[in-house]
PDB file of N, CA and C in Angstrom:
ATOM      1  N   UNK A   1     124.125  53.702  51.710  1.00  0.00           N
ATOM      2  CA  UNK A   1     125.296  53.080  52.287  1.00  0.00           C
ATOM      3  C   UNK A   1     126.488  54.034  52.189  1.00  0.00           C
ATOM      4  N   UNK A   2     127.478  54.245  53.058  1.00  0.00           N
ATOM      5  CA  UNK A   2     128.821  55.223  52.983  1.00  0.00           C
ATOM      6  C   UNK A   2     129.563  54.596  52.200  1.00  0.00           C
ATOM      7  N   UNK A   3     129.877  55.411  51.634  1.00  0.00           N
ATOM      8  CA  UNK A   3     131.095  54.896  50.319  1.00  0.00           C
ATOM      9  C   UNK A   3     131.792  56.176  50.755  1.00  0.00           C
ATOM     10  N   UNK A   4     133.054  56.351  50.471  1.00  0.00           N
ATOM     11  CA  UNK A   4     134.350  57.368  50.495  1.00  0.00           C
ATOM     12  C   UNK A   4     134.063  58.194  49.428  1.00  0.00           C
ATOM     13  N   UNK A   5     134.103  59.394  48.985  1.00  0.00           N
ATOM     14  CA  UNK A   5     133.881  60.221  47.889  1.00  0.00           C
ATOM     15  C   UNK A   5     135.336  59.912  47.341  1.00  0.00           C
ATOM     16  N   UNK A   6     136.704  59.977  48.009  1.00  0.00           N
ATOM     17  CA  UNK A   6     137.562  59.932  47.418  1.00  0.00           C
ATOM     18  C   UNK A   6     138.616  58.746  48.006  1.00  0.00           C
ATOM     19  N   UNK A   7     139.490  58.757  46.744  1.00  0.00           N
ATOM     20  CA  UNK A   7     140.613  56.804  47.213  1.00  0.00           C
ATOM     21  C   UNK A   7     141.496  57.278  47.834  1.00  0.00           C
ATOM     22  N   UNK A   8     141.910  56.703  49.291  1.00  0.00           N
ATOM     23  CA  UNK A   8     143.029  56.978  49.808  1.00  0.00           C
ATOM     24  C   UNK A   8     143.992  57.040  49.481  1.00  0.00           C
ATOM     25  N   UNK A   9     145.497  57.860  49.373  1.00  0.00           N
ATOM     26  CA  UNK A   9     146.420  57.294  48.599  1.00  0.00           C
ATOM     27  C   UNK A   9     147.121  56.271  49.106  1.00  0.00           C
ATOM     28  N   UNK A  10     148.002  55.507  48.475  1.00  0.00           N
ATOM     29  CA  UNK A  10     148.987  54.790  49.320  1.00  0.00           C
ATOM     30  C   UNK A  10     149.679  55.271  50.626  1.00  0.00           C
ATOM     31  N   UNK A  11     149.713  56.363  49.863  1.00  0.00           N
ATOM     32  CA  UNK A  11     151.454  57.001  51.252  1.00  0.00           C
ATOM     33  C   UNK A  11     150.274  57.345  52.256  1.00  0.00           C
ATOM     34  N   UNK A  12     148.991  57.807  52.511  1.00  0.00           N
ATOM     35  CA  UNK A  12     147.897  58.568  53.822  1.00  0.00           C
ATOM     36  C   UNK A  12     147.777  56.823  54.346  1.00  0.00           C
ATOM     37  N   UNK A  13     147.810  56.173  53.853  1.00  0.00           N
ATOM     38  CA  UNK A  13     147.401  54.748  54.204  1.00  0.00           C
ATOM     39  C   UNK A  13     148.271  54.111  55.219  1.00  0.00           C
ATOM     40  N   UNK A  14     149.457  54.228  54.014  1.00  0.00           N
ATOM     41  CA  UNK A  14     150.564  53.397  55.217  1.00  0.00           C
ATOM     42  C   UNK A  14     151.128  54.722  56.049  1.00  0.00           C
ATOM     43  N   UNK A  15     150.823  55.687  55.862  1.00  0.00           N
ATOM     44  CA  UNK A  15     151.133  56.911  57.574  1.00  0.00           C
ATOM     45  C   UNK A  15     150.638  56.522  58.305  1.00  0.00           C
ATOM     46  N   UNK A  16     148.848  55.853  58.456  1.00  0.00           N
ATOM     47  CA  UNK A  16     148.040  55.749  59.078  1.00  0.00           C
ATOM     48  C   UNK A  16     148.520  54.202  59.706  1.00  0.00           C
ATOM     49  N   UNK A  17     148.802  53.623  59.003  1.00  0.00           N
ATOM     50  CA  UNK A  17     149.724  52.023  59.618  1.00  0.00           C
ATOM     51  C   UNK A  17     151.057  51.713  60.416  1.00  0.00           C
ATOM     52  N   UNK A  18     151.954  52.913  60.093  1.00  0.00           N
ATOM     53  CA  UNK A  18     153.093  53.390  60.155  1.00  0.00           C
ATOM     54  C   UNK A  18     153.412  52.876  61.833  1.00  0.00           C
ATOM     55  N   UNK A  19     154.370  52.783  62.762  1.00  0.00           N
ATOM     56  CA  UNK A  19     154.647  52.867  63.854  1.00  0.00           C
ATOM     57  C   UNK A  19     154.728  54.404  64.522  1.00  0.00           C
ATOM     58  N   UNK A  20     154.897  55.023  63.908  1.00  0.00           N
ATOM     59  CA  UNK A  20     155.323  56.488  63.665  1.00  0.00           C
ATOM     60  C   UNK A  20     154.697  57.289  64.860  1.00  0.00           C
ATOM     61  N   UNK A  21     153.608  57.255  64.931  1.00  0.00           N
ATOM     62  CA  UNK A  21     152.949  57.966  65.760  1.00  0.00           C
ATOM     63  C   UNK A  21     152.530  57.072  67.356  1.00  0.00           C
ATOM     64  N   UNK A  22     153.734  56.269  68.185  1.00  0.00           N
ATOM     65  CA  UNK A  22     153.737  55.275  69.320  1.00  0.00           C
ATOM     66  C   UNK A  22     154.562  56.298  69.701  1.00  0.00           C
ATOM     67  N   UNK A  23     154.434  56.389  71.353  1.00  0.00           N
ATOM     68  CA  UNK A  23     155.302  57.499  72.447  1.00  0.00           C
ATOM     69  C   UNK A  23     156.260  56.659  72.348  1.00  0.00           C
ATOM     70  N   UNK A  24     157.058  57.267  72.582  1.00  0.00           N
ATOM     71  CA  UNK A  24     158.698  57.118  72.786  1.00  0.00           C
ATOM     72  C   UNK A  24     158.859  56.450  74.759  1.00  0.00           C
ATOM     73  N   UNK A  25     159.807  56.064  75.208  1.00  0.00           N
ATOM     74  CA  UNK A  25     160.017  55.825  76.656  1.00  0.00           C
ATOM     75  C   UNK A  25     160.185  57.116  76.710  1.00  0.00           C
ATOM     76  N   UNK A  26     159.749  56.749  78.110  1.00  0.00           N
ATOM     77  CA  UNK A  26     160.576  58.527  79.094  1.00  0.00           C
ATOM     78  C   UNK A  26     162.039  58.504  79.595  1.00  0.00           C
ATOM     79  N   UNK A  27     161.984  59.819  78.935  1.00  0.00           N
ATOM     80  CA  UNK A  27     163.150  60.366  79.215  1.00  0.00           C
ATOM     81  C   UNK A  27     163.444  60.551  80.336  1.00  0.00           C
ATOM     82  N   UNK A  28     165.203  59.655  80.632  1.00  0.00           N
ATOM     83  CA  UNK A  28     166.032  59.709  82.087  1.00  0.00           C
ATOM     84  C   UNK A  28     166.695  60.608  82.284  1.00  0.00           C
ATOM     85  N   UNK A  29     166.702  61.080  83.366  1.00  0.00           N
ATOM     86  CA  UNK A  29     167.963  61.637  83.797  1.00  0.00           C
ATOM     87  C   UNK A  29     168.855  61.620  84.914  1.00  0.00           C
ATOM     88  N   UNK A  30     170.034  62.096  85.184  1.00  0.00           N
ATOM     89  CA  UNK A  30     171.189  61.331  85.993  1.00  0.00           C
ATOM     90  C   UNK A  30     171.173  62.699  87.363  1.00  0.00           C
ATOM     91  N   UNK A  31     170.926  61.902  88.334  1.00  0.00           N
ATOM     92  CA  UNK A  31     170.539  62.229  89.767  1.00  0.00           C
ATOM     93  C   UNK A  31     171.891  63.316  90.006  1.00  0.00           C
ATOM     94  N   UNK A  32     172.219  64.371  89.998  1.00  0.00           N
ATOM     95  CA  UNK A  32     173.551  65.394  90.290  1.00  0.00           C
ATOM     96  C   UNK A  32     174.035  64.816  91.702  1.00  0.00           C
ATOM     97  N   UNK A  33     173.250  64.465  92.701  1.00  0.00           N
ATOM     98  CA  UNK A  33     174.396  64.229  93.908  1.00  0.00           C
ATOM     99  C   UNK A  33     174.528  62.070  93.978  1.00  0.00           C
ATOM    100  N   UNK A  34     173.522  61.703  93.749  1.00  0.00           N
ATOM    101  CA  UNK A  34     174.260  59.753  93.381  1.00  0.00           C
ATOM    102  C   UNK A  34     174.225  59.172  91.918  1.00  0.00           C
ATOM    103  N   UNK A  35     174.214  59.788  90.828  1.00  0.00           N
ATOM    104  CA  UNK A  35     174.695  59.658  89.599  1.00  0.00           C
ATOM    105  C   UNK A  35     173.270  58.659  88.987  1.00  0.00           C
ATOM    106  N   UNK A  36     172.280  58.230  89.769  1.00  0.00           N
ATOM    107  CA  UNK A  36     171.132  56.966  89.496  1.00  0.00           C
ATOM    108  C   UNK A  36     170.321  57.780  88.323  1.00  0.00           C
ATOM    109  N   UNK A  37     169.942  57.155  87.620  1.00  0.00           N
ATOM    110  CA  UNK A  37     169.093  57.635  86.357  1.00  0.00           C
ATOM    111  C   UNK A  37     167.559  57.607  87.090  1.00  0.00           C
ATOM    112  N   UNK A  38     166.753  58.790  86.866  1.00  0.00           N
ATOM    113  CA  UNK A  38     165.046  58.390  87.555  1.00  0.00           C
ATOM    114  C   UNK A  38     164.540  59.819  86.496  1.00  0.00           C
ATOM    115  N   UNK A  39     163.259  59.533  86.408  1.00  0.00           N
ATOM    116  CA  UNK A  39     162.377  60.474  85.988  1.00  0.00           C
ATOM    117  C   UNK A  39     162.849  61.822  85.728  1.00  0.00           C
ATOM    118  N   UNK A  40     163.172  62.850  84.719  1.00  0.00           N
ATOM    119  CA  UNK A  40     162.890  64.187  85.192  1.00  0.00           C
ATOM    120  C   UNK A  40     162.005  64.681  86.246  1.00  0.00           C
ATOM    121  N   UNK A  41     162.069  65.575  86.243  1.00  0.00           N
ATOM    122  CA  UNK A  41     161.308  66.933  87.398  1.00  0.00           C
ATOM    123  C   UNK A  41     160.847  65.484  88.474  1.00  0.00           C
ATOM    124  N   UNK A  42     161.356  64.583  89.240  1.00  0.00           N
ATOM    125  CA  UNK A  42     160.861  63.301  90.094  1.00  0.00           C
ATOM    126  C   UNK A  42     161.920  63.450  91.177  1.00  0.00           C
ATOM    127  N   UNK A  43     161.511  63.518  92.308  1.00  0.00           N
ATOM    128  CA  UNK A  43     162.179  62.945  93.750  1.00  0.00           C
ATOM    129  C   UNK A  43     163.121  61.709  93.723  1.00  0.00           C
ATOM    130  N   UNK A  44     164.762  61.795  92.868  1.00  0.00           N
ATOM    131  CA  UNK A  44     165.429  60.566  93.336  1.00  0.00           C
ATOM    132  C   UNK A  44     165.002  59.414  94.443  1.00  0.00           C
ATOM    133  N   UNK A  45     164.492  58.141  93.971  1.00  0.00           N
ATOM    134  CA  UNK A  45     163.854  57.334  94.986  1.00  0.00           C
ATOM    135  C   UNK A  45     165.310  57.155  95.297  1.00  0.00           C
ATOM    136  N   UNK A  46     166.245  56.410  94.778  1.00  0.00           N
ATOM    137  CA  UNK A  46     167.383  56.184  95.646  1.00  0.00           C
ATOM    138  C   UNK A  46     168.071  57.014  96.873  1.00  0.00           C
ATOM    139  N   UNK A  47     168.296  58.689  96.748  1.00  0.00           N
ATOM    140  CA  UNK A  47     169.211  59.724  97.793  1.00  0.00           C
ATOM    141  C   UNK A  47     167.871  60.060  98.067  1.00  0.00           C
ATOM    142  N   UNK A  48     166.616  60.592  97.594  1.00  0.00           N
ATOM    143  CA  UNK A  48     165.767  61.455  97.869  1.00  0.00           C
ATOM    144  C   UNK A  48     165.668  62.782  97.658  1.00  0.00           C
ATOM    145  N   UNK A  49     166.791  63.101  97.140  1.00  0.00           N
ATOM    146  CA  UNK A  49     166.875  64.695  96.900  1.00  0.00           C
ATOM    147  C   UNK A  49     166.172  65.548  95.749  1.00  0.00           C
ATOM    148  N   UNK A  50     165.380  66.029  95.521  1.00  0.00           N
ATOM    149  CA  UNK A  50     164.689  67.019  93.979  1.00  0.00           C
ATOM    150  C   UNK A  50     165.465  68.722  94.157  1.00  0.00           C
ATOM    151  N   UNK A  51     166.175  69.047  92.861  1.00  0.00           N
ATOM    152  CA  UNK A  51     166.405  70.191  92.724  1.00  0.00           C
ATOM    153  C   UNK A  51     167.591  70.699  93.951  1.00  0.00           C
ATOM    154  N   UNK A  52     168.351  69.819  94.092  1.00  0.00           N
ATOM    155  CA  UNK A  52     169.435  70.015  95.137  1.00  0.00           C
ATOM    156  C   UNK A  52     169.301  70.044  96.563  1.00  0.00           C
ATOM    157  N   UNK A  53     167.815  69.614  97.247  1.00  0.00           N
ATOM    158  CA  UNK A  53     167.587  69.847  98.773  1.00  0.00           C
ATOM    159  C   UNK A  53     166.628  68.555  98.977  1.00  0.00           C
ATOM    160  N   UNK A  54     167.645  67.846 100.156  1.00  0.00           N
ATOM    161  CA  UNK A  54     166.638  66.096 100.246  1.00  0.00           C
ATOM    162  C   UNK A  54     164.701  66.630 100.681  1.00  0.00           C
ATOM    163  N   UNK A  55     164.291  65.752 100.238  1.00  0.00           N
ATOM    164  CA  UNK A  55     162.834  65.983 100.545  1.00  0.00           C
ATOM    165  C   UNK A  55     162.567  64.907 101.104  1.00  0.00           C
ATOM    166  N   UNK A  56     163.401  63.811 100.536  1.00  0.00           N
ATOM    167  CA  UNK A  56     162.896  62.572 101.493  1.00  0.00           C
ATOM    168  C   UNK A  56     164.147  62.084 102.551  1.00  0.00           C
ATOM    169  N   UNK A  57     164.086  61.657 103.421  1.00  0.00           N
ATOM    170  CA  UNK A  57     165.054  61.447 104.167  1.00  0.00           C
ATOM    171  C   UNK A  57     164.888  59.445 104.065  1.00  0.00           C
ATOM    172  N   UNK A  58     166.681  59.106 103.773  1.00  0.00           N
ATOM    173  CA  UNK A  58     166.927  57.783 103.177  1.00  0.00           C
ATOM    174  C   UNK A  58     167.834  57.450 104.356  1.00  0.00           C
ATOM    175  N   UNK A  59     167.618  56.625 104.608  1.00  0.00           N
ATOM    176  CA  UNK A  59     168.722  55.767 105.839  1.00  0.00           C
ATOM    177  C   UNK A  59     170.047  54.933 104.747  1.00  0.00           C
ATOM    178  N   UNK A  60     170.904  54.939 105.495  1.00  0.00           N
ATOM    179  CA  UNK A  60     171.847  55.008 104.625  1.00  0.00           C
ATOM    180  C   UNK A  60     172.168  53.224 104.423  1.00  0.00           C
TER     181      UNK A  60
END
């Protein structure tokens, strides 16, 4: 039968329980030409623009 050769300590235990290691949200950022918060390196859905030149064209 498996038995552990050695006792976990407390502190490896509750690391292992911890919240500690859950992703974080993603990180926003603020659109340079309509100020809207969306994705890094992402195509503003609101203006459409990535990296200063529209890619998508938005009816106004």
């Amino acid at each position: 039968m498996a038995v552990p050769k050695k006792k976990v300590s407390k502190a490896r235990r509750d690391k292992r329980r911890s919240n500690v290691w859950k992703l974080d949200a993603p990180q926003m950022a603020k659109c340079p030409k309509c100020g809207e918060f969306n994705l890094s390196h992402r195509v503003c859905r609101v203006c459409g623009t990535y990296n200063g030149k529209v890619v998508i064209e938005k009816e106004a």
